[in-house]
Structures are given as structure tokens and as C-alpha cells.
Protein backbone atom coordinates (compact mmCIF):
# COMPACT_ATOMS: atom_id res chain seq x y z
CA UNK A 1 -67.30 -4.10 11.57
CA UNK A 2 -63.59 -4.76 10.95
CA UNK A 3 -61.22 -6.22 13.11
CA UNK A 4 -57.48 -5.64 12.93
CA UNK A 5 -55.64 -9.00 11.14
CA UNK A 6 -51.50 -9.46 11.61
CA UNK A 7 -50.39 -9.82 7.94
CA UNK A 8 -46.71 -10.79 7.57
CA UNK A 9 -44.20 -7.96 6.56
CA UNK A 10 -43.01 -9.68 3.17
CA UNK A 11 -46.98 -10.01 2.41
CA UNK A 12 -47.46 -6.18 3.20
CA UNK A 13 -44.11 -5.16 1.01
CA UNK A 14 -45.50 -6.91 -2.00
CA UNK A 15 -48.63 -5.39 -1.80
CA UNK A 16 -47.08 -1.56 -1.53
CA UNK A 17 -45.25 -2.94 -4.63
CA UNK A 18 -48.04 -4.05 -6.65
CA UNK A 19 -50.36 -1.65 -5.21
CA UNK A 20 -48.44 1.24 -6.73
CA UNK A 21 -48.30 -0.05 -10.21
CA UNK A 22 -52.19 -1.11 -10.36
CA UNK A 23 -53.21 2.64 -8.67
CA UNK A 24 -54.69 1.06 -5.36
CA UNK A 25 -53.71 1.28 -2.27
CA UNK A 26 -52.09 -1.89 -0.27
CA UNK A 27 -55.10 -2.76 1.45
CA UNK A 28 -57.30 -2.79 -2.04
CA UNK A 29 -54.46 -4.72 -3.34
CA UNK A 30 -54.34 -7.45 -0.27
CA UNK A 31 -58.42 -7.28 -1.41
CA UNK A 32 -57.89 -7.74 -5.00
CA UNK A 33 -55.70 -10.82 -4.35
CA UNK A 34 -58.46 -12.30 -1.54
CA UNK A 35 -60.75 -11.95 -4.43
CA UNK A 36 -59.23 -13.53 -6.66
CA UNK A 37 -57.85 -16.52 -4.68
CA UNK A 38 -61.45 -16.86 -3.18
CA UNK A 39 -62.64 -17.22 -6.94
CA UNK A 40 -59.78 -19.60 -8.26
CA UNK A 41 -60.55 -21.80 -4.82
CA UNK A 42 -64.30 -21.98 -5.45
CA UNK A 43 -63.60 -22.81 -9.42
CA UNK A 44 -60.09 -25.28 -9.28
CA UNK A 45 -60.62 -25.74 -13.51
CA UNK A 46 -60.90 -21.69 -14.34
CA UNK A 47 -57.27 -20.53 -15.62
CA UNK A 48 -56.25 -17.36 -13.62
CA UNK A 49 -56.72 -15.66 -16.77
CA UNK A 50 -60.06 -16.47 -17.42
CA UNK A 51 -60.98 -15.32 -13.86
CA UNK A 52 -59.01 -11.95 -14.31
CA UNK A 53 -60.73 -11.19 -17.35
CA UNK A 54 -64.06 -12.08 -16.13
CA UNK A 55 -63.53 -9.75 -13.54
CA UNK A 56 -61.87 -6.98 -16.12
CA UNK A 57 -65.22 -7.36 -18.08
CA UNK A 58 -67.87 -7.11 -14.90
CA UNK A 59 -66.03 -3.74 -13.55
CA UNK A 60 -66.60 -2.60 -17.52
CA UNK A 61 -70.17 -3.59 -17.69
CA UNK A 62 -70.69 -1.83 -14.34
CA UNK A 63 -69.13 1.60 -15.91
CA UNK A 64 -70.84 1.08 -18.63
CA UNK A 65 -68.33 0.80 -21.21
CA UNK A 66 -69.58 -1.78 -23.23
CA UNK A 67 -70.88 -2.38 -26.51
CA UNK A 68 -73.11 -4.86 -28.06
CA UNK A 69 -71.07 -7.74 -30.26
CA UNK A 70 -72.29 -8.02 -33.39
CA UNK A 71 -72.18 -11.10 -35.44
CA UNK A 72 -70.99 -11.78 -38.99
């Protein structure tokens, strides 16, 4: 069940902002950045990089576009 949460204006006009260049809408995009703070609060020595890309390469594995690396 979801309750209704007062987010701050600014917060809200960033997210239409962001929201339209990354194709969600601004609630995904207010998601997307929970996400990822959640993530970088529960793991303090990940680089935000390392976190986005970890989560670039789960939403690829669960499309299945993926390919086995091979060595040498």
C-alpha cells in the first residue's frame, strides 16, 4: 500500500529534469535515486560508479543481453 510523501518542489523539478533525459518518469527517477543512495549508504567504500554499473549490468543479465567472457 502506498501512502502519499511531501517531496520538496526543487527535489520534484530535478527529477522532471533528469527524468526526461533517462526516459522515466519523475517518480521512477525519485526511485532510481532512493536506490541508489540506499546502496551507496549500505556500502560507504563502493564508488558511485561501481554501484551504477553494477546495476547497468544486473538490468542486462535480467534481459538477457549478455554474453559469456572468454579468456585469452
Amino acid at each position: 500500500m502506498s501512502k502519499a510523501i511531501k517531496l520538496s518542489d526543487q527535489l520534484i523539478d530535478d527529477a522532471q529534469r533528469y527524468a526526461l533525459v533517462n526516459h522515466r518518469s519523475p517518480p521512477k527517477q525519485i526511485e532510481h535515486w532512493a536506490s541508489i543512495g540506499k546502496i551507496a549508504e549500505e556500502n560507504p567504500d563502493l564508488p558511485l560508479a561501481f554501484v551504477s554499473a553494477t546495476l547497468i549490468s544486473l538490468e542486462e543479465m535480467k534481459s538477457d543481453q549478455v554474453s559469456e567472457y572468454e579468456f585469452g
